[in-house]
N, C-alpha and C. Protein backbone atom coordinates (compact mmCIF):
# COMPACT_ATOMS: atom_id res chain seq x y z
N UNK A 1 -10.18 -28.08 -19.92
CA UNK A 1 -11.15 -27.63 -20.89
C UNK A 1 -12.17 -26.75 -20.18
N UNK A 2 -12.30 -25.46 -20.55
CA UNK A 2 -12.97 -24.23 -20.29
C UNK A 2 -14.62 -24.56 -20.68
N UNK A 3 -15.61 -24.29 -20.13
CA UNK A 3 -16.61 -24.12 -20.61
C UNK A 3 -17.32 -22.95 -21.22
N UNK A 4 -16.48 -22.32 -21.89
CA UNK A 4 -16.88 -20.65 -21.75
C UNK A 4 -18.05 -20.35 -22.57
N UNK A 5 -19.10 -19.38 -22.71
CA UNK A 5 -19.98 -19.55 -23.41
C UNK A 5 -19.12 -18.14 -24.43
N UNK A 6 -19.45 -18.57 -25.74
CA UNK A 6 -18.83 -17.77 -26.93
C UNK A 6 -19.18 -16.04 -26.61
N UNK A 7 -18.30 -15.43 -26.60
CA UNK A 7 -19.01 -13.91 -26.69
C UNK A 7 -18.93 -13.03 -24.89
N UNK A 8 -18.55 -14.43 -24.05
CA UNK A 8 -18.77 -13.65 -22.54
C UNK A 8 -17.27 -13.92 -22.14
N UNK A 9 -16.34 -13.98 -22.88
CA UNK A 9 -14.73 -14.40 -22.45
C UNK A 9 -13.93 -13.16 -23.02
N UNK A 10 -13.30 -12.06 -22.19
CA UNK A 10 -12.55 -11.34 -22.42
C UNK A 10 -11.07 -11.61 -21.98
N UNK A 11 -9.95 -11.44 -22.47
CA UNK A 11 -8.63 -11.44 -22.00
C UNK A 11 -8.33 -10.32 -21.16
N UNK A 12 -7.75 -10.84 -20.15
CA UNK A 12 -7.53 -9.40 -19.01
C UNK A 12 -5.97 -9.59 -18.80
N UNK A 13 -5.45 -8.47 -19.20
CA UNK A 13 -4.37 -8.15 -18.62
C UNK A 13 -3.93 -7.85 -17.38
N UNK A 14 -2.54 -8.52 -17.00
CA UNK A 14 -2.25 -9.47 -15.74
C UNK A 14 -2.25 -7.99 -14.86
N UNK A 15 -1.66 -6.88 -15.57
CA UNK A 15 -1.03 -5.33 -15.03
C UNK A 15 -2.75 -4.84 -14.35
N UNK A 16 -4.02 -5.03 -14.64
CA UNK A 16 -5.03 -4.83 -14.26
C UNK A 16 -5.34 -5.04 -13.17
N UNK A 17 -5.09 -6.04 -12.85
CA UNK A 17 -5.76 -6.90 -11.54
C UNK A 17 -4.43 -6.56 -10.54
N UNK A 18 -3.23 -6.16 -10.29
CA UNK A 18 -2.31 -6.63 -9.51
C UNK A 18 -2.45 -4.89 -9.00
N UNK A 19 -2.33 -4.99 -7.49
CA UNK A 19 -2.21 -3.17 -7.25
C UNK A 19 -0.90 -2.87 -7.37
N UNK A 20 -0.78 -1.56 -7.54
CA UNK A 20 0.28 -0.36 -8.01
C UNK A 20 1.41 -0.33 -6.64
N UNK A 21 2.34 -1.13 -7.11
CA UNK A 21 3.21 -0.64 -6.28
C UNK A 21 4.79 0.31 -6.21
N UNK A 22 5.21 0.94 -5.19
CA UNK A 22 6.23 1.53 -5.59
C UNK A 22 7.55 1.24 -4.78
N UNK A 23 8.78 0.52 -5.68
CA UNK A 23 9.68 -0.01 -4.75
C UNK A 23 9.31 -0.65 -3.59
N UNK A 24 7.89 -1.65 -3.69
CA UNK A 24 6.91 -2.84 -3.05
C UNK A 24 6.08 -2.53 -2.20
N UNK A 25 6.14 -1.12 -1.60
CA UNK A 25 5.20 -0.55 -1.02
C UNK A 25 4.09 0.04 -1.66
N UNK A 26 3.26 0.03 -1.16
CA UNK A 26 1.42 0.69 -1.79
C UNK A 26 1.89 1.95 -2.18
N UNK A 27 1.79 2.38 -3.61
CA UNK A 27 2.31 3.65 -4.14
C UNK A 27 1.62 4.51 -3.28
N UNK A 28 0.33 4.93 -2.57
CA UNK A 28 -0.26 6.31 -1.78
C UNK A 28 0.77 6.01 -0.71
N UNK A 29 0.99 4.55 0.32
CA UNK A 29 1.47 5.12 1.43
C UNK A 29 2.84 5.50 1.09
N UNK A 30 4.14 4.92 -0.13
CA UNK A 30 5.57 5.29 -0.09
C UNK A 30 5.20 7.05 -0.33
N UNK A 31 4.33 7.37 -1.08
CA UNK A 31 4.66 8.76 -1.58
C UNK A 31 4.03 9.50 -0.06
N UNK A 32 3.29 9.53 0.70
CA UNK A 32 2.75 9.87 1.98
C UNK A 32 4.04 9.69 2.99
N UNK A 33 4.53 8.66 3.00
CA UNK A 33 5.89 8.36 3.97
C UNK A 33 7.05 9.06 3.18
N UNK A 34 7.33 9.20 2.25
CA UNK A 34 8.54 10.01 1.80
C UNK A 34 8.01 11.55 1.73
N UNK A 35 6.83 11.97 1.76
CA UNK A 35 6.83 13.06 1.64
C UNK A 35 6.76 13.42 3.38
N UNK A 36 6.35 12.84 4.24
CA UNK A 36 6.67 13.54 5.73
C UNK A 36 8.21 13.22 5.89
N UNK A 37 8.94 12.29 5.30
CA UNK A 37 10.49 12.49 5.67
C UNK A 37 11.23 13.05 5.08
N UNK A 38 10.99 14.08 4.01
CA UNK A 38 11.42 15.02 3.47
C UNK A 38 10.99 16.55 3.79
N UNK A 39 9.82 16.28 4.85
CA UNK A 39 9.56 17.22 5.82
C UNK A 39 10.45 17.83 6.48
N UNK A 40 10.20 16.74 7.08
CA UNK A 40 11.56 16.71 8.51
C UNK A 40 13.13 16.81 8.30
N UNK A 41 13.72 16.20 7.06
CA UNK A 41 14.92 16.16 6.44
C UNK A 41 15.11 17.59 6.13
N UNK A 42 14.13 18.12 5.32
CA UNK A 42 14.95 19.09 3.99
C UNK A 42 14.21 20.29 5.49
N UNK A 43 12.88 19.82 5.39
CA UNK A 43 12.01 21.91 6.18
C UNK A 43 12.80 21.91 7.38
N UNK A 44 12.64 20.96 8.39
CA UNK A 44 13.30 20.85 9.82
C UNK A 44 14.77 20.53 9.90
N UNK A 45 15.50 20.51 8.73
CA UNK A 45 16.86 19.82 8.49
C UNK A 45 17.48 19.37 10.09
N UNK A 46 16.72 18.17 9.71
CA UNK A 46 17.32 16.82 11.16
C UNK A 46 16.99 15.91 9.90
N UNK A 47 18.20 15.58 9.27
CA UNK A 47 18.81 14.54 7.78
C UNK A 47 18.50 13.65 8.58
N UNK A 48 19.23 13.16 9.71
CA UNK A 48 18.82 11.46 10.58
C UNK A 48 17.70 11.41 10.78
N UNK A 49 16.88 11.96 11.65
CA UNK A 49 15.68 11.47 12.27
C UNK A 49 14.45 11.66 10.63
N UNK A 50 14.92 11.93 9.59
CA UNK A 50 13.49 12.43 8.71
C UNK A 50 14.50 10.45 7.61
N UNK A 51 15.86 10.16 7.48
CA UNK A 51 16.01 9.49 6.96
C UNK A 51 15.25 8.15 7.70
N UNK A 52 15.94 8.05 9.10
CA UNK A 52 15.69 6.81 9.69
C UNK A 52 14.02 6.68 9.83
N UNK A 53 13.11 7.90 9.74
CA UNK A 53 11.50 7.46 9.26
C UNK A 53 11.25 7.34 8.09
N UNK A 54 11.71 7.30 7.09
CA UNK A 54 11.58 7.36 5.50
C UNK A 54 11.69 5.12 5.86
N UNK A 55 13.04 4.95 6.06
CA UNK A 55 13.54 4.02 6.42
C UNK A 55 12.78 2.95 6.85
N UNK A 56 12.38 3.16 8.04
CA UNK A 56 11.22 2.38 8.95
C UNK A 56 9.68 1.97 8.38
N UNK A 57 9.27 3.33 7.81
CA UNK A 57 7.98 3.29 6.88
C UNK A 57 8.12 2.63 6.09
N UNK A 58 9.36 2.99 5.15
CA UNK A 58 9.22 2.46 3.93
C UNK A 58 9.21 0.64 4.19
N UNK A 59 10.03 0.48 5.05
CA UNK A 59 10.59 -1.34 5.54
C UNK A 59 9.29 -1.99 5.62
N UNK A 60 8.69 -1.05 6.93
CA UNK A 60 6.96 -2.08 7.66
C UNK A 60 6.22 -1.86 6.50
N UNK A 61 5.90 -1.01 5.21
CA UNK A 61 5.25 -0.94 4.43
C UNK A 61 5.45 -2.05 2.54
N UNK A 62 6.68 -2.59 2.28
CA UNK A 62 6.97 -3.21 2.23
C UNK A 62 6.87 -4.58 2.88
N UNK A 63 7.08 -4.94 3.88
CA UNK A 63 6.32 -5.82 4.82
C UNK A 63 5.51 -6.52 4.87
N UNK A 64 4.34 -5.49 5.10
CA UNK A 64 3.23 -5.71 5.07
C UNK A 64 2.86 -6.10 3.45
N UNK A 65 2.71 -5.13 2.75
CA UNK A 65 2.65 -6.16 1.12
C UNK A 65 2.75 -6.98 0.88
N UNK A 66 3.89 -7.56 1.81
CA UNK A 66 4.19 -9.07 1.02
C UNK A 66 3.65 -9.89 1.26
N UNK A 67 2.71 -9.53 2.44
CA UNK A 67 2.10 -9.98 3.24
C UNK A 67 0.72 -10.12 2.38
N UNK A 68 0.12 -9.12 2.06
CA UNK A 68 -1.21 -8.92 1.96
C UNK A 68 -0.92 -7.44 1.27
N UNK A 69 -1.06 -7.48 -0.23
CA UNK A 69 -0.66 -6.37 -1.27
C UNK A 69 -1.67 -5.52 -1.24
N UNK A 70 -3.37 -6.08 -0.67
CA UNK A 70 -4.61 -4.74 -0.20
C UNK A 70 -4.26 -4.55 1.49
N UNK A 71 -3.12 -4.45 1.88
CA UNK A 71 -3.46 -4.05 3.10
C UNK A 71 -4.16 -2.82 3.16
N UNK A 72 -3.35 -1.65 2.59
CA UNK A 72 -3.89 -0.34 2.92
C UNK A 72 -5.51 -0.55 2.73
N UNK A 73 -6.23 -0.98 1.97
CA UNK A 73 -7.35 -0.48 1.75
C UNK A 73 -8.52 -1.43 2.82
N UNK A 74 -7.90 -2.18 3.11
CA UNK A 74 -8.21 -3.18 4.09
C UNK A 74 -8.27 -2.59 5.70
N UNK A 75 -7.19 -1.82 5.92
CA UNK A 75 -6.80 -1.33 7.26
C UNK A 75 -7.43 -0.19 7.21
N UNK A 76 -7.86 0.68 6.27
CA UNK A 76 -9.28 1.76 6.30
C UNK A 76 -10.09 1.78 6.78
N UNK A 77 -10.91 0.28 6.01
CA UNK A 77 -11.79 -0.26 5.61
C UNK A 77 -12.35 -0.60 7.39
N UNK A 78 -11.20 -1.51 7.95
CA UNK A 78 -11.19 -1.55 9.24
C UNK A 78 -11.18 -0.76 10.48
N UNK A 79 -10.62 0.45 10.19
CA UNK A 79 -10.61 1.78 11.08
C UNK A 79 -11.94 2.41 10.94
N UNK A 80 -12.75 2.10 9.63
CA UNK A 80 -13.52 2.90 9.86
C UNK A 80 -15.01 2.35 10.41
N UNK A 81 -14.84 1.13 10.32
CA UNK A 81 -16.59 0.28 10.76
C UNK A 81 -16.21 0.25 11.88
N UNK A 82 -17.33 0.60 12.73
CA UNK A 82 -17.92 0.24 14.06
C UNK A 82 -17.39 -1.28 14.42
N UNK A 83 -17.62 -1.41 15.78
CA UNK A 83 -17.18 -2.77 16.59
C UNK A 83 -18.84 -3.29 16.71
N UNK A 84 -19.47 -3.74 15.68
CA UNK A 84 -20.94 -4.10 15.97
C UNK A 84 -20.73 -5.48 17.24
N UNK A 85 -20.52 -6.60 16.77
CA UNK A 85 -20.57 -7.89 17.79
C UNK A 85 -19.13 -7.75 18.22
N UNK A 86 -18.38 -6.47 18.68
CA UNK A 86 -17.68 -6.71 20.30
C UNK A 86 -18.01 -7.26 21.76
N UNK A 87 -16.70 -7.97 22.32
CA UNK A 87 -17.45 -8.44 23.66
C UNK A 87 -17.46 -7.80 24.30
């Protein structure tokens, strides 16, 4: 039994809250990783070396999601603050 006070309870749809993913990777990094291995594939045509990084990215990025679905914004977040209380 909810205590909700009348008037402050909205229904939120589940698609809101969950981040955007694409084939389980963070939709910015799959489209960022398929677009440098289609670099290398199609502009530099070396098909292996632009597949087997499409491959790799796409795997550790996946991965990681399953792990923790804000990584990306987390690992920014982290690159970009200072080391204040380092030893």
């Amino acid at each position: 039994m909810t205590s909700a006070i009348e008037g402050f309870e909205v229904p939120l749809h589940r698609s809101l809250t969950e981040p955007i993913l694409l084939a389980g990777a963070p939709r910015s990094i799959a489209i960022v990783n398929g677009t440098i291995a289609a670099a290398i594939g199609l502009g530099l045509q070396m098909w292996l070396p632009g597949l087997v990084l499409w491959l790799a990215g796409h795997s550790l990025a996946v991965f990681a999601a399953k792990r923790d679905p804000h990584f990306a914004p987390v690992l920014m977040r982290h690159l970009r603050q200072k080391a204040y209380l380092a030893c």
